[in-house]
C-alpha atoms as a PDB file:
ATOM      1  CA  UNK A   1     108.471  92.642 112.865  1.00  0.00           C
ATOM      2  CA  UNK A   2     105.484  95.823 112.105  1.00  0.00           C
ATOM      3  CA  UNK A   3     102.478  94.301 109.977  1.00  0.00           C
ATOM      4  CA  UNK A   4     102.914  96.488 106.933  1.00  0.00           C
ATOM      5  CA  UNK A   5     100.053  97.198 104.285  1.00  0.00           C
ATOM      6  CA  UNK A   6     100.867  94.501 102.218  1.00  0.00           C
ATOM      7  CA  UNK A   7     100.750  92.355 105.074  1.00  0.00           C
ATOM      8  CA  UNK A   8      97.248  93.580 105.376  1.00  0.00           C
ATOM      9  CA  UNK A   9      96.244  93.214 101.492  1.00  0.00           C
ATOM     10  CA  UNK A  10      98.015  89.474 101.688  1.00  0.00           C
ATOM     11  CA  UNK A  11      95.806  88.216 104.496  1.00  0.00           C
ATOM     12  CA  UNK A  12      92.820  89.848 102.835  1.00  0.00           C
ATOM     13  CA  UNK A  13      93.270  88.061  99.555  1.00  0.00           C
ATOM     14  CA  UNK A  14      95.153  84.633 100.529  1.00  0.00           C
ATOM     15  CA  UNK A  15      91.761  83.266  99.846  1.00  0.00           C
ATOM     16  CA  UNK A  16      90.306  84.493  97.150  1.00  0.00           C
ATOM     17  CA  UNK A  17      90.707  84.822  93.507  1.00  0.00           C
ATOM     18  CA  UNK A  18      93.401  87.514  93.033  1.00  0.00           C
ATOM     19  CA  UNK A  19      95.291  86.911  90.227  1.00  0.00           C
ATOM     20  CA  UNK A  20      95.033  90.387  88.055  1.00  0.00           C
ATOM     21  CA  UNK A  21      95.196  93.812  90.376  1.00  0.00           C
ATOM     22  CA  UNK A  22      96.208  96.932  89.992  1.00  0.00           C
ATOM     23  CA  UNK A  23      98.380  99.497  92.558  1.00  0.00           C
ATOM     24  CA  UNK A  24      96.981 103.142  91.778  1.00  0.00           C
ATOM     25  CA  UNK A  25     100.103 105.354  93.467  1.00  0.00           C
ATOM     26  CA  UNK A  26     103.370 103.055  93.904  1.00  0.00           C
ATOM     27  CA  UNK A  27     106.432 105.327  94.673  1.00  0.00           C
ATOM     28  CA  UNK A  28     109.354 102.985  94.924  1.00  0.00           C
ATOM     29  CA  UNK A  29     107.534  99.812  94.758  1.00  0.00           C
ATOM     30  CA  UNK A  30     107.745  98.266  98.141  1.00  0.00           C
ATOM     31  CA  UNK A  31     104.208  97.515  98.434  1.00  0.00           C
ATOM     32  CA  UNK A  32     104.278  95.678  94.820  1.00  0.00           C
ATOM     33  CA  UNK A  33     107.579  93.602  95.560  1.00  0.00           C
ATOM     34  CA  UNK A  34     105.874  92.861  98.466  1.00  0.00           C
ATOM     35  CA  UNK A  35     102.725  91.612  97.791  1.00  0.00           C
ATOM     36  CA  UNK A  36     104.369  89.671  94.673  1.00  0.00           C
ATOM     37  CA  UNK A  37     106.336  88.082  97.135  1.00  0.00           C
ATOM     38  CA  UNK A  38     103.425  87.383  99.843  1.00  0.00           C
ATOM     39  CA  UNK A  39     100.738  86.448  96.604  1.00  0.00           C
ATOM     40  CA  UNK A  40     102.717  84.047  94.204  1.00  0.00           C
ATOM     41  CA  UNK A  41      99.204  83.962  92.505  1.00  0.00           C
ATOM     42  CA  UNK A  42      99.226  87.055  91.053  1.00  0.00           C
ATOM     43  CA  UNK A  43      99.504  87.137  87.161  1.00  0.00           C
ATOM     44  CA  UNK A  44      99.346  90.803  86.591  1.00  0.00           C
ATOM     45  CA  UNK A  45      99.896  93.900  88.355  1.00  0.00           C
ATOM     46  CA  UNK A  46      99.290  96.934  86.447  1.00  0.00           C
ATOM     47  CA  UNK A  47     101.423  99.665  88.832  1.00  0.00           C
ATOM     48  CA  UNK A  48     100.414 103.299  87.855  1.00  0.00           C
ATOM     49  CA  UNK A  49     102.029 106.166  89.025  1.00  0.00           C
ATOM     50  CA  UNK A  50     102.816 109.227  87.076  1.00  0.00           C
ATOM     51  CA  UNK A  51     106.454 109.564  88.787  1.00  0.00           C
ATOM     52  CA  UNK A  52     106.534 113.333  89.248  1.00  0.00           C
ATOM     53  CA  UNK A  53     105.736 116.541  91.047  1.00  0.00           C
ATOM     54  CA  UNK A  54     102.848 117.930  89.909  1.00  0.00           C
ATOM     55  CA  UNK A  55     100.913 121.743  91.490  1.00  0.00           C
ATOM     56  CA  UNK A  56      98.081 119.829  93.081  1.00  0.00           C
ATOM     57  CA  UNK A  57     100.247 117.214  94.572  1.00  0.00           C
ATOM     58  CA  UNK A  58     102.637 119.583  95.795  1.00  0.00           C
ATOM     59  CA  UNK A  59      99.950 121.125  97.499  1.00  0.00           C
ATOM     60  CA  UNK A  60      98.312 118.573  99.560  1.00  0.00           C
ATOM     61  CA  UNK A  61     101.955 117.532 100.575  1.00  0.00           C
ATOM     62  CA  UNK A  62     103.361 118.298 104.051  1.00  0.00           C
ATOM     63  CA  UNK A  63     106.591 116.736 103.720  1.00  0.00           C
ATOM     64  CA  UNK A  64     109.131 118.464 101.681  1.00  0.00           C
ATOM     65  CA  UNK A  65     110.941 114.781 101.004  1.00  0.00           C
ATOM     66  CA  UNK A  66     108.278 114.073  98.529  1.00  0.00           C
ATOM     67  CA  UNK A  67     108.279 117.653  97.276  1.00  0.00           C
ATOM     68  CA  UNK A  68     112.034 117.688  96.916  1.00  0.00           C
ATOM     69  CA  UNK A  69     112.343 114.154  95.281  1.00  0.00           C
ATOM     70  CA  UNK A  70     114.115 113.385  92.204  1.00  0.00           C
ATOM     71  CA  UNK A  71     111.305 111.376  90.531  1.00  0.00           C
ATOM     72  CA  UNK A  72     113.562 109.939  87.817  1.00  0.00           C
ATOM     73  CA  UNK A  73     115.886 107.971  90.607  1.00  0.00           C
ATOM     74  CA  UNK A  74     112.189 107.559  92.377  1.00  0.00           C
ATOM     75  CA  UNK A  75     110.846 105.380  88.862  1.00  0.00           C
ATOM     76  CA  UNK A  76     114.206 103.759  89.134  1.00  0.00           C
ATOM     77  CA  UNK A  77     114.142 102.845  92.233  1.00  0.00           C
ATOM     78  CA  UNK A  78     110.822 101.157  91.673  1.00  0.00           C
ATOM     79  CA  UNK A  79     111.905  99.601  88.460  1.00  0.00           C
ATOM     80  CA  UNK A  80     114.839  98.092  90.504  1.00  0.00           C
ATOM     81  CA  UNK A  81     113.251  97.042  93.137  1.00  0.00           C
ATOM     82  CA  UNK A  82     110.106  95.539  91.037  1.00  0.00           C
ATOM     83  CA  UNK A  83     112.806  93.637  88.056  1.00  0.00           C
ATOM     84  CA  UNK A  84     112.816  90.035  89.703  1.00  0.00           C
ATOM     85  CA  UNK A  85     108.764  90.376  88.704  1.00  0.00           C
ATOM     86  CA  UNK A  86     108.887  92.659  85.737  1.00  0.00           C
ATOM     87  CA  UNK A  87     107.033  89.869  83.693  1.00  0.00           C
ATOM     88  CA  UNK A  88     104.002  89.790  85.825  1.00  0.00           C
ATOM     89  CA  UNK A  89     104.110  93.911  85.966  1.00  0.00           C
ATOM     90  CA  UNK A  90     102.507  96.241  83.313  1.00  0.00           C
ATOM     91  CA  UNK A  91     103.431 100.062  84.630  1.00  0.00           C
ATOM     92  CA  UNK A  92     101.368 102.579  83.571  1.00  0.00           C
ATOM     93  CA  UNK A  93     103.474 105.842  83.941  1.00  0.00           C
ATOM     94  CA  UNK A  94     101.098 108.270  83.689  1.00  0.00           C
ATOM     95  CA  UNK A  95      98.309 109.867  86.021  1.00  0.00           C
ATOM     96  CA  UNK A  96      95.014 107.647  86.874  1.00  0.00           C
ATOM     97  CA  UNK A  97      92.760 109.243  84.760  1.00  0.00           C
ATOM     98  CA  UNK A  98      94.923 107.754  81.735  1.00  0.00           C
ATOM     99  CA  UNK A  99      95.591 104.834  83.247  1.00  0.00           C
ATOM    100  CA  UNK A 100      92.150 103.698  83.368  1.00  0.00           C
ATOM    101  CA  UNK A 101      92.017 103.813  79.424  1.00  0.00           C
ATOM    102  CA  UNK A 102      94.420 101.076  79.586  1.00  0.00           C
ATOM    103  CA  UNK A 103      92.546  98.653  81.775  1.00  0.00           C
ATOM    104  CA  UNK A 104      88.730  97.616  80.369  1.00  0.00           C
ATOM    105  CA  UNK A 105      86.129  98.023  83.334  1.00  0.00           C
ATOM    106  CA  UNK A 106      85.406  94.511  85.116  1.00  0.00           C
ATOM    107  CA  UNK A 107      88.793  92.749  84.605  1.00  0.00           C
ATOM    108  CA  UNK A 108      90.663  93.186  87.854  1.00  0.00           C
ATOM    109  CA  UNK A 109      90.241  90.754  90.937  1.00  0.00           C
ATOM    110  CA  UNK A 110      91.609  93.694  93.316  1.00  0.00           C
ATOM    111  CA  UNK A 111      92.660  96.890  93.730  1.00  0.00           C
ATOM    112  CA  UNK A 112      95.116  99.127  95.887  1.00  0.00           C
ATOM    113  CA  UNK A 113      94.810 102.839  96.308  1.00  0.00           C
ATOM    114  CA  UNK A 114      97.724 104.977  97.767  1.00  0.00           C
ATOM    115  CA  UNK A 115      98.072 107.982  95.559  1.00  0.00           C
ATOM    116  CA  UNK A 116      97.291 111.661  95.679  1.00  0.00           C
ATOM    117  CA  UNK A 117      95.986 111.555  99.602  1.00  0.00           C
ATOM    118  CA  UNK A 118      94.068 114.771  98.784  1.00  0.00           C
ATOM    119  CA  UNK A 119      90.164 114.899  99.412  1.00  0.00           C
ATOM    120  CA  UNK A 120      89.163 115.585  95.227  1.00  0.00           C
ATOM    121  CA  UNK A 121      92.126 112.651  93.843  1.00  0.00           C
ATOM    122  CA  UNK A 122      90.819 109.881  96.550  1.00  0.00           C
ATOM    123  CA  UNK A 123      87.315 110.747  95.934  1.00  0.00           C
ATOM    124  CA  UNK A 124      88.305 110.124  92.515  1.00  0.00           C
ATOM    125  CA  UNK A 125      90.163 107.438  92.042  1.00  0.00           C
ATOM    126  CA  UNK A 126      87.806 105.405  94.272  1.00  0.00           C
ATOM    127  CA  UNK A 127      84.615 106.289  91.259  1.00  0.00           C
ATOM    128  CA  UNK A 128      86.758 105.398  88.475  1.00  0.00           C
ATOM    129  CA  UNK A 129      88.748 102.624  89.531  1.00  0.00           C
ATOM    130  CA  UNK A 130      85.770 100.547  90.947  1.00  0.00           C
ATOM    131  CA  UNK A 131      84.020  99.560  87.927  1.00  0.00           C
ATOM    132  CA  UNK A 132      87.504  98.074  86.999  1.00  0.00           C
ATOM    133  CA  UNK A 133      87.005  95.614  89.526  1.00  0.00           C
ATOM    134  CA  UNK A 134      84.868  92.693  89.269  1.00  0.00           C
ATOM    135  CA  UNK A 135      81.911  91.928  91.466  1.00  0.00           C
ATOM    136  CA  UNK A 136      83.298  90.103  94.637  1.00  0.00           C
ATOM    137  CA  UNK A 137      86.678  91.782  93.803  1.00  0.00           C
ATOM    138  CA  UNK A 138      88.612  93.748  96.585  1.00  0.00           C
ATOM    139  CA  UNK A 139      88.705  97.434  96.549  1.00  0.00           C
ATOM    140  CA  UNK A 140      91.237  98.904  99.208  1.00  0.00           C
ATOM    141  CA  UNK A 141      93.640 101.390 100.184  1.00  0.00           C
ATOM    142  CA  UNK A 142      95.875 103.111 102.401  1.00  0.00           C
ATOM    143  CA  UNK A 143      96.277 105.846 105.576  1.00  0.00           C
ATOM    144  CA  UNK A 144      92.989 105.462 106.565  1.00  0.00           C
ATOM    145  CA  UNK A 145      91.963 106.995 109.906  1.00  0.00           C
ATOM    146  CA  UNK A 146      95.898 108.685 109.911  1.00  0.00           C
ATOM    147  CA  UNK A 147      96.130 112.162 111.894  1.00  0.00           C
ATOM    148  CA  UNK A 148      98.594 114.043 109.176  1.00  0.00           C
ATOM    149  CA  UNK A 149      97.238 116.409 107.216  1.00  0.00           C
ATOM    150  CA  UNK A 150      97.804 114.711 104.137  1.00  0.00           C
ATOM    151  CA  UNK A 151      95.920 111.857 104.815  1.00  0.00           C
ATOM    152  CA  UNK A 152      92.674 113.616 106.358  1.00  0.00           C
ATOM    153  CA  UNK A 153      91.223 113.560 102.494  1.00  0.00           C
ATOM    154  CA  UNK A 154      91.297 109.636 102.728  1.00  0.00           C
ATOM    155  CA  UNK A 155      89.390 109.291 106.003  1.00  0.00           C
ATOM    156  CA  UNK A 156      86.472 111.486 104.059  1.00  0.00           C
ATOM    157  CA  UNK A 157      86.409 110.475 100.690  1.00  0.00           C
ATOM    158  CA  UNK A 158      86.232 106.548 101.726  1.00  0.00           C
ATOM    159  CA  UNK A 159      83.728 107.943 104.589  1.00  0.00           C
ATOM    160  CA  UNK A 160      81.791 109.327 102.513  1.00  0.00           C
ATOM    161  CA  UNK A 161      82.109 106.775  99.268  1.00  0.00           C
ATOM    162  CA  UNK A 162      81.904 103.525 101.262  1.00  0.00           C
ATOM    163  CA  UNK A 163      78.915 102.885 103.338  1.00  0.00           C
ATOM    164  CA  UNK A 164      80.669  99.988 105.372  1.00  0.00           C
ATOM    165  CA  UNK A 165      83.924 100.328 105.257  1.00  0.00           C
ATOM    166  CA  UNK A 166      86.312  97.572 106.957  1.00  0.00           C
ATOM    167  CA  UNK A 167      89.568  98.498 108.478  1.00  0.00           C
ATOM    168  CA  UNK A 168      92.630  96.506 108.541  1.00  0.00           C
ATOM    169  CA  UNK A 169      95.786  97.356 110.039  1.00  0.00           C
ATOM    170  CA  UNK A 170      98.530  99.832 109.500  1.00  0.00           C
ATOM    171  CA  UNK A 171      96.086 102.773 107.496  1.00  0.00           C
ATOM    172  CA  UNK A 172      94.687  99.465 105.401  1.00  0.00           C
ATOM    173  CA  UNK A 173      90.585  99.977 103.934  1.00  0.00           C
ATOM    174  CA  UNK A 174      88.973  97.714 101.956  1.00  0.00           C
ATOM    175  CA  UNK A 175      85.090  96.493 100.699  1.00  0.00           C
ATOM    176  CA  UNK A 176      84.221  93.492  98.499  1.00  0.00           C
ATOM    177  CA  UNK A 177      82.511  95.365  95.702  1.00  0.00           C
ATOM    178  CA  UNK A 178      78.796  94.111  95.347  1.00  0.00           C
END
C-alpha cells in the first residue's frame, strides 16, 4: 500500500504533543479521517475550507475536475466522510483569512497546509497560520517539490519562507516552529 500524506503527518507527530491542529484546504476530508484514524490523540481539528470556486482559484487550476466540481456534494462528501469524528472537528467554512479570526495565535500543536497551491495563497497562509502554532509545534504541508503547474507556487513560497525545510514523503513539508 502508497505512503499517503497523512501517513507522513502521522509518523511526524506519533511523538509529540499533537492534540489541537488545524487542516487549512480539506476537499473531501480524506486527509482528516485519516489522520483521526492514525492520531487517536487528537482533541480538535479545526478543518477550513471555503468549499467553492472562486476567480483566483480557478485560475491557478489546471484540472478542470476541480473547476467543474459541485462544491455542495464536495462539503458533503467531507461531512460524510468526517461524521464518525464530528465531535473532535470544528469546520470553518470560509476562506483562511477568516478562519484565522476563529483560532487565537499560539493554541495549535500542528498544522497542515493544502489549499490554494498558488504562489500569493501559500505564501500566505504559511505568515498567518504560523503564529497559530505554538513554539515546538509542527508546521507542514503538501505537493512540495511536485512538477504540475499548480503546485510550482508551493515549492517557492516554502523555499523562500522556510530556511530549512524538511521533506517527507508523497509532496509532505514540514519545520518545528522555533
Amino acid at each position: 500500500m502508497a505512503r499517503m500524506r497523512w501517513d507522513c503527518v502521522a509518523e511526524i507527530l506519533k511523538d509529540k504533543n499533537h492534540r489541537i491542529g488545524a487542516e487549512i484546504g480539506v476537499w473531501k476530508g480524506k486527509f482528516t479521517y485519516n489522520i483521526l484514524e492514525l492520531l487517536p490523540n487528537i482533541e480538535k481539528l479545526y478543518c477550513v475550507d471555503p468549499w467553492i470556486m472562486y476567480e483566483e482559484y480557478k485560475n491557478s487550476l489546471q484540472s478542470d475536475a476541480f473547476i467543474k466540481a459541485n462544491y455542495n456534494n464536495i462539503f458533503n462528501v467531507y461531512k460524510n466522510q468526517t461524521k464518525k469524528y464530528k465531535k473532535k472537528i470544528v469546520t470553518l467554512k470560509m476562506m483562511s483569512e477568516e478562519a484565522l479570526k476563529k483560532i487565537p495565535d499560539g493554541c495549535l500543536d500542528w498544522i497542515f497546509i493544502d489549499a490554494n497551491h498558488s504562489y500569493e495563497y501559500v505564501k500566505q497562509d504559511i505568515i498567518n497560520w504560523i503564529p497559530k502554532v505554538k513554539s515546538g509545534g509542527l508546521v507542514s504541508g503538501h505537493d512540495y517539490g511536485r512538477d504540475t503547474h499548480s503546485d510550482i507556487g508551493v515549492t517557492k513560497a516554502v523555499d523562500e519562507l522556510i530556511e530549512k525545510v524538511n521533506k517527507g514523503y508523497n509532496g509532505v513539508w514540514y519545520i518545528f516552529k522555533d
